[in-house]
PDB file of N, CA and C in Angstrom:
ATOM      1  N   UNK A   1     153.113  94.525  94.394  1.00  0.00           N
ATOM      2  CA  UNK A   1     153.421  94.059  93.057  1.00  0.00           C
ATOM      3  C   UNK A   1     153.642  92.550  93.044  1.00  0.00           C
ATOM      4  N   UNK A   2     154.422  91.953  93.903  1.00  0.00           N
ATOM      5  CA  UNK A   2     154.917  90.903  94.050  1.00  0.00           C
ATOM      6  C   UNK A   2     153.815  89.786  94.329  1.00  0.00           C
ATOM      7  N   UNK A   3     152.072  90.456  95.011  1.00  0.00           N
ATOM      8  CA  UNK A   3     151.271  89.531  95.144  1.00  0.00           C
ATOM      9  C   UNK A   3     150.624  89.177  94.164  1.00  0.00           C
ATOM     10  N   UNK A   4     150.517  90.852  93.294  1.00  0.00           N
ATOM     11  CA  UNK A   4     149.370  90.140  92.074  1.00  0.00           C
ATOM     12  C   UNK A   4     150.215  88.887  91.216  1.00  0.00           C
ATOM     13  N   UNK A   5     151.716  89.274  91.152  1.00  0.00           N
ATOM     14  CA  UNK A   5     152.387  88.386  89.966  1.00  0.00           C
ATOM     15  C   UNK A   5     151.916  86.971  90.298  1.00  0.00           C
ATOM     16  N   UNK A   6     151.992  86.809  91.736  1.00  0.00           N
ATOM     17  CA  UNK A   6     152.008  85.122  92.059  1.00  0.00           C
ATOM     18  C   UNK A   6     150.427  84.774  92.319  1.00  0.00           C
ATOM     19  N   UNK A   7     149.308  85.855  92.029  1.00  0.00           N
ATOM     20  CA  UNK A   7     148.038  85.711  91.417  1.00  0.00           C
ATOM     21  C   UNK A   7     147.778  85.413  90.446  1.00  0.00           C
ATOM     22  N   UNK A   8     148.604  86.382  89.610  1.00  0.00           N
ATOM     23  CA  UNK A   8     148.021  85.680  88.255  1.00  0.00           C
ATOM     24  C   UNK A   8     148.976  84.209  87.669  1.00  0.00           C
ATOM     25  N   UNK A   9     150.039  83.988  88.491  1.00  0.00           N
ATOM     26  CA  UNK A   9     150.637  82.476  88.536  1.00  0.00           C
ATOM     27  C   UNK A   9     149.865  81.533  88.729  1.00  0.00           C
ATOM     28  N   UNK A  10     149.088  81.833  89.689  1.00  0.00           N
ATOM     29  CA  UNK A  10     148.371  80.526  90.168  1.00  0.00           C
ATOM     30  C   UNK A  10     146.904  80.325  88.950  1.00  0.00           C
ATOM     31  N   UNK A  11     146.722  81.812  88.779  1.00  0.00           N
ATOM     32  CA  UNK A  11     145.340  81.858  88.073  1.00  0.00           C
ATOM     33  C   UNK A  11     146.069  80.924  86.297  1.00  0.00           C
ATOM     34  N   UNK A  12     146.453  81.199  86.208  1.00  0.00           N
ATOM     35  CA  UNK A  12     146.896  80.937  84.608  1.00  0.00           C
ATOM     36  C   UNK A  12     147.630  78.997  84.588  1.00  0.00           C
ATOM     37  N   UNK A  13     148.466  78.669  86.081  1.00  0.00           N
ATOM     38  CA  UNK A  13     148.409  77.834  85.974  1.00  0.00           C
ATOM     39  C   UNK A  13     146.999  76.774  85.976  1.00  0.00           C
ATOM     40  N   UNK A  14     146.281  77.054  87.141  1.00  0.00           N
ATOM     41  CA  UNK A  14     144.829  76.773  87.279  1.00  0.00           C
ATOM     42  C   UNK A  14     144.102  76.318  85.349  1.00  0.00           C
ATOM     43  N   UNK A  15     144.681  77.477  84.942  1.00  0.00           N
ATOM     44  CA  UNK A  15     144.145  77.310  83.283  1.00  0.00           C
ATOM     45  C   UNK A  15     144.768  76.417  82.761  1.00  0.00           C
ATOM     46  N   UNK A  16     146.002  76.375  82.828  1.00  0.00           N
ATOM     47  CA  UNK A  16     146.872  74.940  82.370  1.00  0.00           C
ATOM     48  C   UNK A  16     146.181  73.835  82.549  1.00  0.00           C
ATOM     49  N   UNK A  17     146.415  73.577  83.578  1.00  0.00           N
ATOM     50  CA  UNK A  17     145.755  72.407  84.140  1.00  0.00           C
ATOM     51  C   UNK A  17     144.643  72.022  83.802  1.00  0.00           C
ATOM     52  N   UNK A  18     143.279  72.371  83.764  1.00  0.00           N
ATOM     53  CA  UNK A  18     141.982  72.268  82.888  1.00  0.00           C
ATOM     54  C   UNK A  18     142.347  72.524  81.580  1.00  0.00           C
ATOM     55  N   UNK A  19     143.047  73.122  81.087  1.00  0.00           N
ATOM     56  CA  UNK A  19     143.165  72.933  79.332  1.00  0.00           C
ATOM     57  C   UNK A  19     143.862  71.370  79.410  1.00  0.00           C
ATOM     58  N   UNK A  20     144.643  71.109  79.972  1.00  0.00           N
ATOM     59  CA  UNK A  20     145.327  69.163  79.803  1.00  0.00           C
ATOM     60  C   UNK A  20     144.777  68.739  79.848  1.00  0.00           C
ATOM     61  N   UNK A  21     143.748  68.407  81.295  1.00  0.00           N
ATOM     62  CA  UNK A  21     142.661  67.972  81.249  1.00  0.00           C
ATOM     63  C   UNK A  21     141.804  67.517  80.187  1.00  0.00           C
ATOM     64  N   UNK A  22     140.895  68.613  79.750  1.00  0.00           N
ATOM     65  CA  UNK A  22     140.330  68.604  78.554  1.00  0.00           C
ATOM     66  C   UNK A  22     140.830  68.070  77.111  1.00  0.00           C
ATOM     67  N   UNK A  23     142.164  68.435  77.066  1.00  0.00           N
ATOM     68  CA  UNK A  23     143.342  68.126  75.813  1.00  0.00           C
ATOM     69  C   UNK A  23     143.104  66.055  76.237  1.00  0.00           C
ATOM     70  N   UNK A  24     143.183  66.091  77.261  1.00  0.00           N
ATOM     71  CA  UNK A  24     143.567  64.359  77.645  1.00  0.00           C
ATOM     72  C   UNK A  24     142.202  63.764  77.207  1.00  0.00           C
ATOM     73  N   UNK A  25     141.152  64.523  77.541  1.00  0.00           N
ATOM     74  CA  UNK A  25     140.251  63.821  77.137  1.00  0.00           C
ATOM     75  C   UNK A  25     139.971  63.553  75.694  1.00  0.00           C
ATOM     76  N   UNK A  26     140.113  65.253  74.834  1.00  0.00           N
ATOM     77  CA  UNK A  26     139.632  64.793  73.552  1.00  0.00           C
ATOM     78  C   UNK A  26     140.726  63.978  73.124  1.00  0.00           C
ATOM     79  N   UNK A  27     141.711  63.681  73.583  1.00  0.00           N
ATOM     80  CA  UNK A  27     142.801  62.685  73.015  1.00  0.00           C
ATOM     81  C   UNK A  27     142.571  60.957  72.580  1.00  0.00           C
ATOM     82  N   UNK A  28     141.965  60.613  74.196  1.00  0.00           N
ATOM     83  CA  UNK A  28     141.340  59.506  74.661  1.00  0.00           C
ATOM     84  C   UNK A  28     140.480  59.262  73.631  1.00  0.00           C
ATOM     85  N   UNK A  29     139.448  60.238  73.635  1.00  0.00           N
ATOM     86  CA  UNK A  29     138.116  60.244  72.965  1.00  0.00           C
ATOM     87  C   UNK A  29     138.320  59.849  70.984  1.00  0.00           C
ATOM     88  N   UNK A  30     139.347  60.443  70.909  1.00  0.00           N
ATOM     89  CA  UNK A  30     139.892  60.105  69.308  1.00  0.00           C
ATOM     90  C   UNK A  30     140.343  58.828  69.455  1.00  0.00           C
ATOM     91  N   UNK A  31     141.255  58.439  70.370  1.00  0.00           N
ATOM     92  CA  UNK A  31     141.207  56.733  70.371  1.00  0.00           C
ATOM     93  C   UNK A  31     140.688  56.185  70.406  1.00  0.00           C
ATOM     94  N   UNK A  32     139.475  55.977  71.039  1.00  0.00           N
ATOM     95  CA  UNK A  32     138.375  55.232  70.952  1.00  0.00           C
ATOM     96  C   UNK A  32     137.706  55.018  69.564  1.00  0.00           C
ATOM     97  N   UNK A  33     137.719  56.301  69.313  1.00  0.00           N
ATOM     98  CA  UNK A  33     136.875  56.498  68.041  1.00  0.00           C
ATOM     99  C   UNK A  33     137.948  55.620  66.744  1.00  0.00           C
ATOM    100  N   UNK A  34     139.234  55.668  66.952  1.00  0.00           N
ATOM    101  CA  UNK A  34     139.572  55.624  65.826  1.00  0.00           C
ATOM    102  C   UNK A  34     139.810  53.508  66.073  1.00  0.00           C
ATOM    103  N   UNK A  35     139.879  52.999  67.599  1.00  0.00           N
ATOM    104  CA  UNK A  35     140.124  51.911  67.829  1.00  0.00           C
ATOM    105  C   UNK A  35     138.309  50.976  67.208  1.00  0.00           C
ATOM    106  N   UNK A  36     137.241  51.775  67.125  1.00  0.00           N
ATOM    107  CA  UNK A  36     135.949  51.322  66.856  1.00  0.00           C
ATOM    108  C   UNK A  36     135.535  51.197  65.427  1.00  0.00           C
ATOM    109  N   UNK A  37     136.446  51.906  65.032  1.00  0.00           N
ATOM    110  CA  UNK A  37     136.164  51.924  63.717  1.00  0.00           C
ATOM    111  C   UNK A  37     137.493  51.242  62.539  1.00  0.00           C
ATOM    112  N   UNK A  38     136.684  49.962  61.554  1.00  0.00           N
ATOM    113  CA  UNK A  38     136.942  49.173  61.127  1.00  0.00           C
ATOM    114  C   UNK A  38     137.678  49.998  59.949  1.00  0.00           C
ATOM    115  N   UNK A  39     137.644  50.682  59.238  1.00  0.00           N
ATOM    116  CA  UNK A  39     138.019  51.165  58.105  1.00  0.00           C
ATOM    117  C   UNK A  39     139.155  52.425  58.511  1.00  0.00           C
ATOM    118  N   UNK A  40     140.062  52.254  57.442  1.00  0.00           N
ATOM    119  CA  UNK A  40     141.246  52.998  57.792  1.00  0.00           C
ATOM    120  C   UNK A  40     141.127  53.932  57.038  1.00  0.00           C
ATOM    121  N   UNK A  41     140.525  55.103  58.239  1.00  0.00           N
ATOM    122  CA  UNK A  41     140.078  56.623  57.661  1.00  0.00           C
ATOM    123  C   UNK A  41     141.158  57.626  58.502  1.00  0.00           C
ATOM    124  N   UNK A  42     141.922  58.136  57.401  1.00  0.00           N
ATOM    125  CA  UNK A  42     143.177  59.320  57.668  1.00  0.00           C
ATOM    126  C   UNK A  42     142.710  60.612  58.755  1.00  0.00           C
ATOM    127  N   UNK A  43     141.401  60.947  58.212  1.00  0.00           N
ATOM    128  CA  UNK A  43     140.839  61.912  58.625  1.00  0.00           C
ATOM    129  C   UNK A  43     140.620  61.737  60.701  1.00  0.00           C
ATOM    130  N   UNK A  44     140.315  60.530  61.316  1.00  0.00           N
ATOM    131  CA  UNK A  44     140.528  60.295  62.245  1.00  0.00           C
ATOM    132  C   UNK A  44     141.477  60.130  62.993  1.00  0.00           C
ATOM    133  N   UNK A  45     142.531  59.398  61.694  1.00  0.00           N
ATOM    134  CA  UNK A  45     144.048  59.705  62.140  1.00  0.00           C
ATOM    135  C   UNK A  45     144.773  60.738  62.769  1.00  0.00           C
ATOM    136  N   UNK A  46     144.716  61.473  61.810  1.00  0.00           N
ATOM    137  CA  UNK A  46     145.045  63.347  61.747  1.00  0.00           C
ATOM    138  C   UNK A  46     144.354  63.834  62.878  1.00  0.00           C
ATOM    139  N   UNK A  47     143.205  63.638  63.517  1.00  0.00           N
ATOM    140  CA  UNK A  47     142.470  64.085  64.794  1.00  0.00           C
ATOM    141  C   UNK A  47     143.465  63.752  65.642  1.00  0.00           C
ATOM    142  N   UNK A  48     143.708  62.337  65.992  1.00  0.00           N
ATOM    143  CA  UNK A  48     143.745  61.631  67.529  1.00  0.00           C
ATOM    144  C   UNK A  48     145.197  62.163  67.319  1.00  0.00           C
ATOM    145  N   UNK A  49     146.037  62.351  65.703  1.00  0.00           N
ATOM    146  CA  UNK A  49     147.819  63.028  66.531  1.00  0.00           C
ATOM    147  C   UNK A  49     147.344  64.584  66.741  1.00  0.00           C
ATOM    148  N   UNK A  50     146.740  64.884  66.042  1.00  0.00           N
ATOM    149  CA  UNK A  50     146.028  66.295  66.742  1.00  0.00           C
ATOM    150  C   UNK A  50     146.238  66.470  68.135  1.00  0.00           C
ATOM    151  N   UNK A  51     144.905  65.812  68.577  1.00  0.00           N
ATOM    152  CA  UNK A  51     144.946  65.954  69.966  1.00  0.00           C
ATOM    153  C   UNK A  51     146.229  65.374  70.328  1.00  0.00           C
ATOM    154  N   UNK A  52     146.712  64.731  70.307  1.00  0.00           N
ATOM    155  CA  UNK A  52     147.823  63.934  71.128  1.00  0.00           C
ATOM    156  C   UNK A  52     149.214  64.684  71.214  1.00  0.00           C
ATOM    157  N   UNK A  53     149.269  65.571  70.201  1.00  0.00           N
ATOM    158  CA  UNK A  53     150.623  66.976  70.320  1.00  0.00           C
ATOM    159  C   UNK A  53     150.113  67.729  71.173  1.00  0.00           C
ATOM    160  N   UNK A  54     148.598  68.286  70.769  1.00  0.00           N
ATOM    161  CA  UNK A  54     148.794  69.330  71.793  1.00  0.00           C
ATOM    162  C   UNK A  54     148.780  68.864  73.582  1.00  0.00           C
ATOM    163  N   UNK A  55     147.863  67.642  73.671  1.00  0.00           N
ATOM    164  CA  UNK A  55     148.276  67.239  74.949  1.00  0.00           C
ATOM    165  C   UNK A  55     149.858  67.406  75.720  1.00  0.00           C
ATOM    166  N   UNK A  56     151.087  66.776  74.401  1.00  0.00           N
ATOM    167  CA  UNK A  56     151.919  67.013  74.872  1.00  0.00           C
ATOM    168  C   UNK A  56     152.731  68.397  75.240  1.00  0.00           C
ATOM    169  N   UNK A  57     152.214  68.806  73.848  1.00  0.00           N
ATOM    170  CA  UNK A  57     152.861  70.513  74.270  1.00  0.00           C
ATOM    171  C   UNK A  57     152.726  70.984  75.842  1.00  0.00           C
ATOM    172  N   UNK A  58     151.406  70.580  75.868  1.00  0.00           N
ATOM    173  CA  UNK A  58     150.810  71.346  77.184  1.00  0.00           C
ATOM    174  C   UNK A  58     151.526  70.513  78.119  1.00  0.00           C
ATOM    175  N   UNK A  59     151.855  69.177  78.186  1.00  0.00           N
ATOM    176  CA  UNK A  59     152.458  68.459  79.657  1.00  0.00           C
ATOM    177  C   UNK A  59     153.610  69.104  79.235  1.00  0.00           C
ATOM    178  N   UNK A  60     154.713  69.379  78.251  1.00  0.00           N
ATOM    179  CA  UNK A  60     156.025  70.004  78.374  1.00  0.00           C
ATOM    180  C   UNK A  60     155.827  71.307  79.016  1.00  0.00           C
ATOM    181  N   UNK A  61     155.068  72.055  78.752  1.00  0.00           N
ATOM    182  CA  UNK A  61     154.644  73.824  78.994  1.00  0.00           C
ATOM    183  C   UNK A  61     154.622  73.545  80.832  1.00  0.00           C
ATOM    184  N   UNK A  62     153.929  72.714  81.354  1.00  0.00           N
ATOM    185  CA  UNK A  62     153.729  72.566  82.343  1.00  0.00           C
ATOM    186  C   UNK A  62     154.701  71.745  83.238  1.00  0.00           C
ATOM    187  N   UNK A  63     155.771  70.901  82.747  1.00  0.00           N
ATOM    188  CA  UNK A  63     156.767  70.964  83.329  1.00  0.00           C
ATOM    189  C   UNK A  63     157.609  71.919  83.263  1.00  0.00           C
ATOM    190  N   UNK A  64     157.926  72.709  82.711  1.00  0.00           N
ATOM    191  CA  UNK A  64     158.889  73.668  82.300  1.00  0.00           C
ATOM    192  C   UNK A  64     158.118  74.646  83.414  1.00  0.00           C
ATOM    193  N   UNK A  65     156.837  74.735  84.046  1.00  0.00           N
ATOM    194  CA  UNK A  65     156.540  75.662  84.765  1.00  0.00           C
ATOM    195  C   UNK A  65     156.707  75.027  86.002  1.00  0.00           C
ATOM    196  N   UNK A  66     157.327  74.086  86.280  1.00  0.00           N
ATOM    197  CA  UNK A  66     156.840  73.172  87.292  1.00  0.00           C
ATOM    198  C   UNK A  66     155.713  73.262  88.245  1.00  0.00           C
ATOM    199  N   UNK A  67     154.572  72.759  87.805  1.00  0.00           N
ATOM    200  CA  UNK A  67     153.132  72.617  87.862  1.00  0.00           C
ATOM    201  C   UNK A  67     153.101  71.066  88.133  1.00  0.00           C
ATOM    202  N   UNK A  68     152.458  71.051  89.487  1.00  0.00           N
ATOM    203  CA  UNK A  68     152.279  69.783  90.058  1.00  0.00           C
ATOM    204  C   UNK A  68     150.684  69.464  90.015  1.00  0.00           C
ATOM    205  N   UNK A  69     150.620  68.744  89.556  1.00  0.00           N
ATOM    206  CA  UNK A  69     148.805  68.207  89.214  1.00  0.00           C
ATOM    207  C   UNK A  69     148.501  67.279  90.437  1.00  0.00           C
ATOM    208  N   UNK A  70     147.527  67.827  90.361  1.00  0.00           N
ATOM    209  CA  UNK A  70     146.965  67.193  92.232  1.00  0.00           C
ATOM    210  C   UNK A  70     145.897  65.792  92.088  1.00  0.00           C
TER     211      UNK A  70
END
């Protein structure tokens, strides 16, 4: 019993970790977008804090699991 639990620990953290990942990027990726562009459009706004909560959710979720990123 005790092996699968710390299987599916590792498996689900493994998922953490590539969801931040990914979260970091589209984060980045809205900054850019919103640093290139001259006109002050809300709609890009609303993206980049988009991404940028859930990035954080996920780095809190993942300290709280203490999950060390390699």
């Amino acid at each position: 019993m005790f092996f699968k639990k710390a299987k599916l620990k590792k498996e689900y953290d493994a998922k953490l970790i590539s969801l931040m990942k990914e979260t970091k990027e589209e984060w980045q990726h809205t900054q850019t977008i919103e640093d290139l562009i001259d006109d002050y459009d809300l709609s890009i706004i609303v993206q980049r804090k988009i991404a940028e909560s859930k990035h954080f959710y996920l780095y809190k979720e993942a300290r709280i699991r203490k999950i060390l990123l390699k």
